[in-house]
C-alpha atoms as a PDB file:
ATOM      1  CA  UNK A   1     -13.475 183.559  91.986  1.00  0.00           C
ATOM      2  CA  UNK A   2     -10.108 185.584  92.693  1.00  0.00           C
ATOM      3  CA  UNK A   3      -7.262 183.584  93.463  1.00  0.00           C
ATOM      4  CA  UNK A   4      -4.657 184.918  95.855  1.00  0.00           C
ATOM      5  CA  UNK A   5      -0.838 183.353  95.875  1.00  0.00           C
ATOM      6  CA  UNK A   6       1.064 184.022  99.285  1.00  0.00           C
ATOM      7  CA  UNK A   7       4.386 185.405  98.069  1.00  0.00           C
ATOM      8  CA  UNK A   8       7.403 186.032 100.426  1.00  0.00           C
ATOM      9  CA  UNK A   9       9.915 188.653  99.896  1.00  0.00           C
ATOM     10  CA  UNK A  10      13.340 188.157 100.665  1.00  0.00           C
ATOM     11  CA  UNK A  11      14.841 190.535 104.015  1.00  0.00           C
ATOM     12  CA  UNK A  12      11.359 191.975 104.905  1.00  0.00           C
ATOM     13  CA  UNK A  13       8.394 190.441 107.288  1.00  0.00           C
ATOM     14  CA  UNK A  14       5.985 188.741 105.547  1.00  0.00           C
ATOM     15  CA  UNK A  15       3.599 189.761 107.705  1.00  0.00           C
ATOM     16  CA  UNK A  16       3.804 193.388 107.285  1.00  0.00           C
ATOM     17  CA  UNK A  17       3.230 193.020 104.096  1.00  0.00           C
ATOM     18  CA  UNK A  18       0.256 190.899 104.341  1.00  0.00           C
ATOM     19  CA  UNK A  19      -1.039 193.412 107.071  1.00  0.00           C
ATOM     20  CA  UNK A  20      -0.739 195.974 104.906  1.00  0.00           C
ATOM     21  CA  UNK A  21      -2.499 194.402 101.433  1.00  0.00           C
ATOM     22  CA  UNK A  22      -6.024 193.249 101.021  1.00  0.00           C
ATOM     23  CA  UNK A  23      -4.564 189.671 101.307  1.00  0.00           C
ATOM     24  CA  UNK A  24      -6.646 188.638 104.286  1.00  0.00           C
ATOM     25  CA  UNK A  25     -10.200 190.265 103.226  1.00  0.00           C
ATOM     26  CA  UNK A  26      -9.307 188.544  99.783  1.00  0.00           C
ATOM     27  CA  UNK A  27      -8.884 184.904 101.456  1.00  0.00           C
ATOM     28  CA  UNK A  28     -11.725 185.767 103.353  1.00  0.00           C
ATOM     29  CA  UNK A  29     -13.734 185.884 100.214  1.00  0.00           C
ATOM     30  CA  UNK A  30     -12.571 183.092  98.829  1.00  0.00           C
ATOM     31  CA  UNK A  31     -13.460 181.269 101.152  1.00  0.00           C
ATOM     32  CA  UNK A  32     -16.869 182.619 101.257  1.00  0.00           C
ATOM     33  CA  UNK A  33     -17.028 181.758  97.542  1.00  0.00           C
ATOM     34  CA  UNK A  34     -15.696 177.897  97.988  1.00  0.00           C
ATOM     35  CA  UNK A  35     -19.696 176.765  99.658  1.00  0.00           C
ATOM     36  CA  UNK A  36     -22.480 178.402 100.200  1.00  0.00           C
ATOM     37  CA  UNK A  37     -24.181 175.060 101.618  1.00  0.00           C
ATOM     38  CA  UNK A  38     -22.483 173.985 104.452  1.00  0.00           C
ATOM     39  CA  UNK A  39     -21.344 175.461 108.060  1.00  0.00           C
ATOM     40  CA  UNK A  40     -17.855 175.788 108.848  1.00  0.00           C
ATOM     41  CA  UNK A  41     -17.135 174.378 104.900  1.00  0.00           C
ATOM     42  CA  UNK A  42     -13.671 174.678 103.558  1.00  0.00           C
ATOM     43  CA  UNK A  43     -14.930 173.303 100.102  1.00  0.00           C
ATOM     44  CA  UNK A  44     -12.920 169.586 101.297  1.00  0.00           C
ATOM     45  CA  UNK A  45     -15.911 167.615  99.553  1.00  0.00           C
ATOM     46  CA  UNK A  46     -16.125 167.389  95.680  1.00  0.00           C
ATOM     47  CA  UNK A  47     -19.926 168.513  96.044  1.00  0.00           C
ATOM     48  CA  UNK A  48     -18.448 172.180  97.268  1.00  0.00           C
ATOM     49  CA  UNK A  49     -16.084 172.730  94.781  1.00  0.00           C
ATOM     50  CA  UNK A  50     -17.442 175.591  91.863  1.00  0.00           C
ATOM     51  CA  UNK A  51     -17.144 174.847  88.050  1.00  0.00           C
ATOM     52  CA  UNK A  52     -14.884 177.215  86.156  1.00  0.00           C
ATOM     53  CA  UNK A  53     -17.166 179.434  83.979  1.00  0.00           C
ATOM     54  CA  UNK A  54     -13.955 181.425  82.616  1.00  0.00           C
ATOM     55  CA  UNK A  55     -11.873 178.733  81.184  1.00  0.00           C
ATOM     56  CA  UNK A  56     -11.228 177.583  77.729  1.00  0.00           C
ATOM     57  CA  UNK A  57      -9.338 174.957  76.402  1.00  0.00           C
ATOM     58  CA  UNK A  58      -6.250 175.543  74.751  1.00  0.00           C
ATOM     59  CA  UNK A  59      -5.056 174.136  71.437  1.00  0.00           C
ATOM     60  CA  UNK A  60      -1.668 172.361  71.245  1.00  0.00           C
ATOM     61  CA  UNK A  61       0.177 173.036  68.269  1.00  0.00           C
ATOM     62  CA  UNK A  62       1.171 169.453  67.615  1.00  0.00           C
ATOM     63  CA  UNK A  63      -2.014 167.268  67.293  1.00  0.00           C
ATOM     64  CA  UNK A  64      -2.434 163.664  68.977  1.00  0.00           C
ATOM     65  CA  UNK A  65      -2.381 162.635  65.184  1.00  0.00           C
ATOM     66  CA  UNK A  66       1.252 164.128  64.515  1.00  0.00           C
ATOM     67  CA  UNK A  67       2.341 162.926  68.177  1.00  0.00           C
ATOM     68  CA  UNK A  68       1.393 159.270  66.651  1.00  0.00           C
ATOM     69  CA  UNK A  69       2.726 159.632  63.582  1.00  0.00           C
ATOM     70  CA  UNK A  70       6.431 160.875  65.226  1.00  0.00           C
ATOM     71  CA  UNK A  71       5.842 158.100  67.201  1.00  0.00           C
ATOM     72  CA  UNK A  72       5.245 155.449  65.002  1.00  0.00           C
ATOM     73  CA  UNK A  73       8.368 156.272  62.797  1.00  0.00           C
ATOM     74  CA  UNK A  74      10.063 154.444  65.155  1.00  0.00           C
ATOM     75  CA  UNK A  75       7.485 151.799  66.254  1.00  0.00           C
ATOM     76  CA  UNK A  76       4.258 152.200  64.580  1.00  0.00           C
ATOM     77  CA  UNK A  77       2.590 152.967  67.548  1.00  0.00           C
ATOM     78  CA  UNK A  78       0.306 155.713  69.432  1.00  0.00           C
ATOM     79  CA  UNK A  79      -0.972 156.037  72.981  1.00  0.00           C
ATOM     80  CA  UNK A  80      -3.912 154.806  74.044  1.00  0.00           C
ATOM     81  CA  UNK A  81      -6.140 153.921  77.730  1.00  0.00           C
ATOM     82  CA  UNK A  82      -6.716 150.575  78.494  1.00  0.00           C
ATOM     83  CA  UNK A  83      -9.101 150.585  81.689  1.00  0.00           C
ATOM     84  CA  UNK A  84      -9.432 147.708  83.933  1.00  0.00           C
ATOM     85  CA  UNK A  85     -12.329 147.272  86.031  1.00  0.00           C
ATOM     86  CA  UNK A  86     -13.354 144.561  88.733  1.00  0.00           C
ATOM     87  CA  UNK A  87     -14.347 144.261  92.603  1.00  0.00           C
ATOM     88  CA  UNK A  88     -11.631 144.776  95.208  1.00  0.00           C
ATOM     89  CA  UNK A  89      -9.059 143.137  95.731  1.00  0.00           C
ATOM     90  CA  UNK A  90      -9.723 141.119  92.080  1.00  0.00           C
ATOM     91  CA  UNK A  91      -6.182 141.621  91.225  1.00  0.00           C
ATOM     92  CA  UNK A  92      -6.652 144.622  88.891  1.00  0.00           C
ATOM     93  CA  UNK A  93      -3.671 146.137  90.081  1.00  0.00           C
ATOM     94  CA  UNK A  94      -1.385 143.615  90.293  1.00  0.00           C
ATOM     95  CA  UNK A  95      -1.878 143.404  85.964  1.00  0.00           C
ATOM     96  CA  UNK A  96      -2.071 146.596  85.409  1.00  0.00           C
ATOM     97  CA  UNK A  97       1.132 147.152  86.782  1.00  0.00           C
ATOM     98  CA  UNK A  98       2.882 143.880  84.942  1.00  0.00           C
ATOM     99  CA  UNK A  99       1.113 145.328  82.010  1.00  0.00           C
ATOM    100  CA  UNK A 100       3.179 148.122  82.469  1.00  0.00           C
ATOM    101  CA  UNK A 101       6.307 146.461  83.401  1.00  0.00           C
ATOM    102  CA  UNK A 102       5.931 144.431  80.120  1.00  0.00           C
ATOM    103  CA  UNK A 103       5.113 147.382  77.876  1.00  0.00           C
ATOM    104  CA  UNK A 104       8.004 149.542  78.966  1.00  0.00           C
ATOM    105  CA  UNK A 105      10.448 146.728  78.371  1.00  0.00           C
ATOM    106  CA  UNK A 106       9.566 146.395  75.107  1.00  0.00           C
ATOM    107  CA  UNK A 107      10.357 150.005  74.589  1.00  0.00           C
ATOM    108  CA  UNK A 108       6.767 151.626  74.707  1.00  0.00           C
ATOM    109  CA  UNK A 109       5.535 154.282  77.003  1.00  0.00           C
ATOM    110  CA  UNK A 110       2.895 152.829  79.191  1.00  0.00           C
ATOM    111  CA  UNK A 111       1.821 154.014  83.143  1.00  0.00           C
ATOM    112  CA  UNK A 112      -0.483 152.449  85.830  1.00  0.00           C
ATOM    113  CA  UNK A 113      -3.297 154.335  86.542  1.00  0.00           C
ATOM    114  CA  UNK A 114      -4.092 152.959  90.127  1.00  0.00           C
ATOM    115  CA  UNK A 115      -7.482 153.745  92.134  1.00  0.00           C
ATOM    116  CA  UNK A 116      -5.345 154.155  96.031  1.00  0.00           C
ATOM    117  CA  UNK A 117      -2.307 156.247  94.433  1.00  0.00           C
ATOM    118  CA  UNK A 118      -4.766 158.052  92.827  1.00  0.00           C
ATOM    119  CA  UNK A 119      -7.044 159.253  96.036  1.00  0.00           C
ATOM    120  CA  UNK A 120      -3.954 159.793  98.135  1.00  0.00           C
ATOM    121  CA  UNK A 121      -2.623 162.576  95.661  1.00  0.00           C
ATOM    122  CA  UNK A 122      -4.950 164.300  92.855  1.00  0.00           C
ATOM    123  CA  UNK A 123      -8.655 162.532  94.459  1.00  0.00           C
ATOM    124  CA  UNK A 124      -7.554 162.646  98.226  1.00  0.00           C
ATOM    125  CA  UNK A 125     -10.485 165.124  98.301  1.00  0.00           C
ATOM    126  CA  UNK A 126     -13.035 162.834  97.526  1.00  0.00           C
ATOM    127  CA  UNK A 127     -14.768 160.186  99.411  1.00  0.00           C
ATOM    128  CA  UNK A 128     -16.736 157.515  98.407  1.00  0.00           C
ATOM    129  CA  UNK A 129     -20.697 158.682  97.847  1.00  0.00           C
ATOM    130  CA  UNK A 130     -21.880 158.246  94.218  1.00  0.00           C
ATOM    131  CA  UNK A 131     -21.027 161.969  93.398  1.00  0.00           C
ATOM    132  CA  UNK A 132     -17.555 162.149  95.000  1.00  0.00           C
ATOM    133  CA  UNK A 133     -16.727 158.561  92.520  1.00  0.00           C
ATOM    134  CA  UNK A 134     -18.134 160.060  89.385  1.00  0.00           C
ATOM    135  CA  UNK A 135     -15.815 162.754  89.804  1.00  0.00           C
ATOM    136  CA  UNK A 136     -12.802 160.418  90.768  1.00  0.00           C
ATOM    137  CA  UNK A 137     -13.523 158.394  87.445  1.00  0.00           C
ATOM    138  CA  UNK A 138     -14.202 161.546  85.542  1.00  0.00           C
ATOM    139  CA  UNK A 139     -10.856 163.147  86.614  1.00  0.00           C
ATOM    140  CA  UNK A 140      -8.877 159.939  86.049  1.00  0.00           C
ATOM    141  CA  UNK A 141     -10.140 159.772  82.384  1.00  0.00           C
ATOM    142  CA  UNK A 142      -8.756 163.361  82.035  1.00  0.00           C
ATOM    143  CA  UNK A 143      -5.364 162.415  83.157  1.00  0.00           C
ATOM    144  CA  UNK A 144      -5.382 158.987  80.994  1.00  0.00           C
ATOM    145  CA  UNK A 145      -6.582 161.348  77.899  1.00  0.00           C
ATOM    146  CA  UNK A 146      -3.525 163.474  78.763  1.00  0.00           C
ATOM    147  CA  UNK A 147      -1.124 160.161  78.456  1.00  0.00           C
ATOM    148  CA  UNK A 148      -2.842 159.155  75.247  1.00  0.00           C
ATOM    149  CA  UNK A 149      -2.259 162.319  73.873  1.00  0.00           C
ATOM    150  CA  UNK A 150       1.176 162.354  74.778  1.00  0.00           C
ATOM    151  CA  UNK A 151       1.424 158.951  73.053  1.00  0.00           C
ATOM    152  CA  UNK A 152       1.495 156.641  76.376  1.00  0.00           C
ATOM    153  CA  UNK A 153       0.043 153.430  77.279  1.00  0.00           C
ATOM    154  CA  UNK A 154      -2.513 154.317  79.833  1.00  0.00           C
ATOM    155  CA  UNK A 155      -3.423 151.701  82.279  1.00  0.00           C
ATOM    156  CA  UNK A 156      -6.377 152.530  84.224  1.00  0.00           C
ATOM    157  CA  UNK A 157      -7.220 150.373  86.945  1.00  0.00           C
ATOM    158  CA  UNK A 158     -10.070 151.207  89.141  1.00  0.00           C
ATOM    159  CA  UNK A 159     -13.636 149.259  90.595  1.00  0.00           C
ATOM    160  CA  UNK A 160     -15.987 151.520  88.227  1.00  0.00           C
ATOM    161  CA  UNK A 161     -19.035 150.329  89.970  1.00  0.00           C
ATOM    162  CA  UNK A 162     -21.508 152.453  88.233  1.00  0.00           C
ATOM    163  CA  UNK A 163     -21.590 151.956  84.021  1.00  0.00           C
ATOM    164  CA  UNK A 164     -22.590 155.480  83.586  1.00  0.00           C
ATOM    165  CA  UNK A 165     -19.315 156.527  84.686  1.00  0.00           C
ATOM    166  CA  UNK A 166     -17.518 154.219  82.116  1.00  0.00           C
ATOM    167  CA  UNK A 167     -19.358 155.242  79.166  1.00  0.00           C
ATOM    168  CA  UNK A 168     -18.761 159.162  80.545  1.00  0.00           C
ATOM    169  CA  UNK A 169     -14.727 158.022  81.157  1.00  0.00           C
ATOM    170  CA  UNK A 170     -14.728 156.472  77.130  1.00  0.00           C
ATOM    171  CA  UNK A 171     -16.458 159.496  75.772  1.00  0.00           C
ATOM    172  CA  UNK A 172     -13.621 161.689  77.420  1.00  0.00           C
END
């Protein structure tokens, strides 16, 4: 998958340039890349969306174990996810972010995790079929892993209907 950043260039036509570079036949195949399964797809759904084969993960210097360590010189304390589950409208929200309140007023780190913020920024690609919520639960765990690491007080709270999805969110 190749891809292409628009750039513009100060005191020239940025369409010129485009015109003249392979910047349109590239977006062209990129968009051929993005789905191969539906008409007209712009690769909007979570189901058209390719895996990265060419990406590794990169090592911090600093481990989460230093990270708690620095951090517990002052406090004794390390970040961690709590995850908070229930039907809607159960209120999960509403403690999660008094949780947080609480937490940062006693001088640790801590951020609400919540399941509508969430889908109108980094999930506002995915809807609500089984597939498109494993993913929304799977990328949230990523994001509270990144907290943790950074020793804060994740607080995840989202329905997690399906307990395949929590055990897959714990083992991240």
């Amino acid at each position: 998958i190749m891809f292409v950043k628009r750039r513009k260039f100060p005191n020239s036509n940025n369409n010129e340039i485009l015109n003249n570079s392979n910047y349109e036949k590239q977006k062209q195949q990129v968009a051929k890349l993005r789905c191969t399964k539906h008409k007209d797809c712009n690769g909007g759904t979570s189901e058209c969306l390719q895996v990265a084969t060419n990406v590794t993960e990169q090592k911090h210097n600093v481990t989460r174990e230093v990270r708690g360590q620095n951090l517990g010189i002052c406090r004794g304390f390390r970040g961690c996810t709590l995850w908070l589950t229930g039907l809607s409208g159960a209120g999960k929200t509403s403690i999660a972010f008094e949780l947080e309140a609480y937490l940062v007023s006693k001088g640790i780190p801590a951020y609400g995790l919540d399941g509508d913020n969430i889908r109108t920024g980094l999930n506002k690609n995915l809807g609500f079929s089984q597939v498109d919520r494993e993913e929304n639960i799977r990328r949230v765990a990523e994001v509270a892993k990144l907290f943790a690491d950074s020793g804060v007080v994740s607080i995840c709270s989202f329905v997690s209907p399906f307990a395949e999805d929590r055990e897959m969110a714990r083992k991240i």
